[in-house]
Protein backbone atom coordinates (compact mmCIF):
# COMPACT_ATOMS: atom_id res chain seq x y z
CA UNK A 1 20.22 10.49 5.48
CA UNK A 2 22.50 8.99 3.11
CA UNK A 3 21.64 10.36 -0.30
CA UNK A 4 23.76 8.31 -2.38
CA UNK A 5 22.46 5.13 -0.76
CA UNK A 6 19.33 5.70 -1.69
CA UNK A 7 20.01 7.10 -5.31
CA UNK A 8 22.38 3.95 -5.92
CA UNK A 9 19.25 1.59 -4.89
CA UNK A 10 16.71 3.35 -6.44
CA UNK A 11 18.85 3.12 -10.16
CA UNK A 12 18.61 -0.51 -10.02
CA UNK A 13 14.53 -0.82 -9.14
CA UNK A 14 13.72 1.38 -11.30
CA UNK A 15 13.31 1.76 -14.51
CA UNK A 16 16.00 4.05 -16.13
CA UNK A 17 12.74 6.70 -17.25
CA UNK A 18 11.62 6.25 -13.66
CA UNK A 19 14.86 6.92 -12.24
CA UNK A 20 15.67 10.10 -14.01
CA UNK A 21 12.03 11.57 -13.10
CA UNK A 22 12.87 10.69 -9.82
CA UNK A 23 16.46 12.51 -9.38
CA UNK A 24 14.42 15.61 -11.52
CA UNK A 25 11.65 15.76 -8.80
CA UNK A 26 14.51 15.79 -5.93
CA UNK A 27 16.39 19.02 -8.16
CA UNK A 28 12.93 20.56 -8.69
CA UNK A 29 11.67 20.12 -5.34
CA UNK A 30 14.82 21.57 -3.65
CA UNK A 31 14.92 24.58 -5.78
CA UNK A 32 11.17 24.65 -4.33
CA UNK A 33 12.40 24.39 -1.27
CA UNK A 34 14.34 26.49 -0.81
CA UNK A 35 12.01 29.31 -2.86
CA UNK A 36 9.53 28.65 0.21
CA UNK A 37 11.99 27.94 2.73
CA UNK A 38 11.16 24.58 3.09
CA UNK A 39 13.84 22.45 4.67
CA UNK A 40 15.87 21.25 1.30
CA UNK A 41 16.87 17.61 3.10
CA UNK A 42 13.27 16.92 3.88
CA UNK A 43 12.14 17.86 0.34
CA UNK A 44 15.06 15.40 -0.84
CA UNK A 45 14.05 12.79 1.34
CA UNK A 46 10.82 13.05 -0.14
CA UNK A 47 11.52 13.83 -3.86
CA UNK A 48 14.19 10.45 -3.53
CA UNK A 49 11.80 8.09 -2.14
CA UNK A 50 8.60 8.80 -4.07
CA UNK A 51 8.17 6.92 -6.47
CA UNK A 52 11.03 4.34 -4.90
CA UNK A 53 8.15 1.33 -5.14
CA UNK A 54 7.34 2.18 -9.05
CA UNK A 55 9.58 -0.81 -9.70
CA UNK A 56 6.84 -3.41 -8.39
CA UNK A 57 4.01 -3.90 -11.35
CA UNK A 58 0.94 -3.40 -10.24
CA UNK A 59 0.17 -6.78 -8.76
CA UNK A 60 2.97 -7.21 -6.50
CA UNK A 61 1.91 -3.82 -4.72
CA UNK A 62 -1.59 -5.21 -3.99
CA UNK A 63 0.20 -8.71 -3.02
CA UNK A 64 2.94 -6.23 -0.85
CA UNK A 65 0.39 -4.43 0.70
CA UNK A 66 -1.49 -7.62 1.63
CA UNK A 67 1.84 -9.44 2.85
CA UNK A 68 3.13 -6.41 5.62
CA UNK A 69 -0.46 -4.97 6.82
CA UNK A 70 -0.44 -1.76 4.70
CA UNK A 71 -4.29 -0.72 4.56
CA UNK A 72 -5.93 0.13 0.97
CA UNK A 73 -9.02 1.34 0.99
CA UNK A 74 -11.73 1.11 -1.63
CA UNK A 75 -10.75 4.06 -3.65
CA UNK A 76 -7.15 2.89 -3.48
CA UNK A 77 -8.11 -0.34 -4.95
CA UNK A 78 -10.43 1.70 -7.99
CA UNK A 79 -7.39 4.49 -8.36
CA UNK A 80 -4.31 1.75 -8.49
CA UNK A 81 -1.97 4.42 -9.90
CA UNK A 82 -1.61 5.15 -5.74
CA UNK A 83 -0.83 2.19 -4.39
CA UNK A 84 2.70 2.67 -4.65
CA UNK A 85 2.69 5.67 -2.75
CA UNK A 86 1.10 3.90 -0.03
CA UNK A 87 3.98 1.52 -0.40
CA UNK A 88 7.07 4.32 -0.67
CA UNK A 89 5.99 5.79 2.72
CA UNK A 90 5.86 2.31 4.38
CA UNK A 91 9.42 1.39 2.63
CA UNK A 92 10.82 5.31 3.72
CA UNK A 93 9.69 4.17 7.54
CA UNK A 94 10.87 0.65 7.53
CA UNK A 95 13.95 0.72 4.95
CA UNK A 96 15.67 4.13 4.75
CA UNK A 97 14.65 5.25 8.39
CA UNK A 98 12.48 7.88 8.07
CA UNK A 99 10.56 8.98 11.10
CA UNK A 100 9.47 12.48 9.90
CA UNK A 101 5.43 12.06 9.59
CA UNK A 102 5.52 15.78 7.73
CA UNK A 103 7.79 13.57 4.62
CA UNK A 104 6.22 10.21 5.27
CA UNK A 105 2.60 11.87 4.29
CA UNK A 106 4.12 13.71 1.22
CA UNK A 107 5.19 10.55 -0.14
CA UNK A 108 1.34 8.78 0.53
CA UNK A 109 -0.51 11.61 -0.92
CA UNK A 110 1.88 12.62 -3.54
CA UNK A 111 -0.50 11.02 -6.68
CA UNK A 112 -3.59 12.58 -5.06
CA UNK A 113 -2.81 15.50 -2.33
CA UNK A 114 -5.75 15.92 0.07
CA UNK A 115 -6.95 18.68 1.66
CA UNK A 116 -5.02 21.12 4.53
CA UNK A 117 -1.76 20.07 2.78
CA UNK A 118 1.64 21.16 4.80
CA UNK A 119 3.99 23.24 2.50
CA UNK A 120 6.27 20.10 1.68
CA UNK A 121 3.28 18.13 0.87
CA UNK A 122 2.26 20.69 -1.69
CA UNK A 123 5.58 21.28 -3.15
CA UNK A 124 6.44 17.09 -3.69
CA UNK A 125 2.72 17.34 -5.42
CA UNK A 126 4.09 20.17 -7.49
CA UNK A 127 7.53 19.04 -8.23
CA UNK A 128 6.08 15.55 -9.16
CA UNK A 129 4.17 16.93 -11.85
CA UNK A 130 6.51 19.84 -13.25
CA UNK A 131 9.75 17.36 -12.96
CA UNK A 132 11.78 18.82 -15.87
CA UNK A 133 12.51 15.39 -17.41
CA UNK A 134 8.27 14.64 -18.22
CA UNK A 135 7.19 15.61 -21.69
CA UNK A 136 4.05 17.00 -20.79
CA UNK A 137 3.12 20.18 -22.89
CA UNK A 138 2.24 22.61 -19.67
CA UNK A 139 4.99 22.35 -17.37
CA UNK A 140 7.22 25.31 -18.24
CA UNK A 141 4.36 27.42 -17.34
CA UNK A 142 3.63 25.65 -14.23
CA UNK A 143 7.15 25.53 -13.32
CA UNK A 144 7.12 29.23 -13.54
CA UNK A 145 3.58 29.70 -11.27
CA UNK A 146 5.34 27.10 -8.99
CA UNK A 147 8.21 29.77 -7.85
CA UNK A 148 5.48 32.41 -8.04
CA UNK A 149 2.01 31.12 -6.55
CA UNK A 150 2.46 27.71 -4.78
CA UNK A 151 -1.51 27.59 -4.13
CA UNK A 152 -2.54 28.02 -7.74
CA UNK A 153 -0.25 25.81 -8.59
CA UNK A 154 -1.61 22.94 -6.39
CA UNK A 155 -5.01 24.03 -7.60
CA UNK A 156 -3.45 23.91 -11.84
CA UNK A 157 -2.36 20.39 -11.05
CA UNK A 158 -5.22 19.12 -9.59
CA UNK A 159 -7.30 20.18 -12.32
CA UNK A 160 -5.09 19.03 -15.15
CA UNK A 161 -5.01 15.54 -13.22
CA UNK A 162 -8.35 15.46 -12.68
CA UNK A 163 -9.31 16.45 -16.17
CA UNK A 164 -6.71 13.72 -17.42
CA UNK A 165 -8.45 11.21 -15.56
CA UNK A 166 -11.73 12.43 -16.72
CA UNK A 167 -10.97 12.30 -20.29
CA UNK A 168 -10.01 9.15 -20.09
CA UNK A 169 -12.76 7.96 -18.18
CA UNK A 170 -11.10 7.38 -14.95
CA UNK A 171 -11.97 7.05 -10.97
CA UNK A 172 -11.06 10.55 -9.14
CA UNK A 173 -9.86 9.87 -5.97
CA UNK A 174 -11.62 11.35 -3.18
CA UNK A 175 -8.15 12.71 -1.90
CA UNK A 176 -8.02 14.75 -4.85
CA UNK A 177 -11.23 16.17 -5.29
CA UNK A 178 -10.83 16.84 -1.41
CA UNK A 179 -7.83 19.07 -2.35
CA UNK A 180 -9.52 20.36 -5.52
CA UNK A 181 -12.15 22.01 -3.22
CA UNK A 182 -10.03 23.16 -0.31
CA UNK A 183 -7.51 25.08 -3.01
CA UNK A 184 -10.43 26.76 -4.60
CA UNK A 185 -12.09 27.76 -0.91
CA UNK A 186 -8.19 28.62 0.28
CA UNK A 187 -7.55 30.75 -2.92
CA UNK A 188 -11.15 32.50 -2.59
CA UNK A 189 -10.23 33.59 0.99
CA UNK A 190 -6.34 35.22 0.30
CA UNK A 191 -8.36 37.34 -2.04
């Protein structure tokens, strides 16, 4: 996989805040990686192509995703902030070459997770959210339960998400409350 090819393309989609949370989920994520000895290329992969079709506004993902077959379902279309996730794992098959199912998935589900997540699904959920370069208030301590307890950290995200989205008066996805509930049943059992 050629790294630099895909970091030089991504900097000129993206917007310049967009770009630098991507290239902190890709140092975040390989530092996870390697904690859980993940394969560090695959989390890269991943990390890289994200959030590589965050450039399109939000309208030319629907018209995308009409144009080359890529199925949204209902709650897609009532939880937008997805779509483009949908669209980064068609563009990481059909662009950069990526055959890996295991990273294609991590790139769909990376806004949501779902349930009976792989590791490297997990830690691109976690490294999405606690990407040094976002300002939000909780990820030091997140970052820290990240190297520490990857399955509470899954299970902090999805309920600061969900409580985000809830505040604000906001569609869960299914996907999300699906991983919500297996973290909690998961965590339950290790005990």
């Amino acid at each position: 996989m050629d790294f630099e090819k895909i970091r030089s393309d991504l900097s000129k989609v993206l917007s310049e805040k967009r770009y630098q949370h991507t290239l902190g989920v890709e140092e975040i994520g390989v530092r996870l990686a390697e904690r859980w000895e993940e394969n560090p290329d695959e989390m890269r992969t991943a990390a890289l192509l994200h959030d590589c079709a965050k450039g399109m506004r939000i309208n030319e993902q629907f018209e995308f995703c009409r144009q080359n077959g890529i199925p949204i379902s209902r709650e897609d279309t009532l939880s937008p902030g997805v779509i483009h996730a949908r669209i980064g794992a068609f563009l990481a098959h059909w662009k950069y070459h990526v055959k890996e199912r295991e990273i294609l998935d991590a790139i769909f589900f990376h806004p949501t997770g779902k349930d009976n997540m792989t590791r490297l699904q997990k830690l691109l959920f976690i490294a999405d959210y606690i990407d040094p370069n976002r300002d939000l208030h909780v990820t030091g301590d997140l970052t820290e339960l990240a190297f520490e307890d990857m399955e509470t950290a899954v299970l902090e995200i999805v309920i600061a998400k969900n409580e985000y989205l809830i505040e604000n008066r906001m569609i869960l996805h299914p996907d999300s409350i699906k991983l919500y509930n297996w973290q909690i049943i998961y965590i339950e059992q290790r005990k």
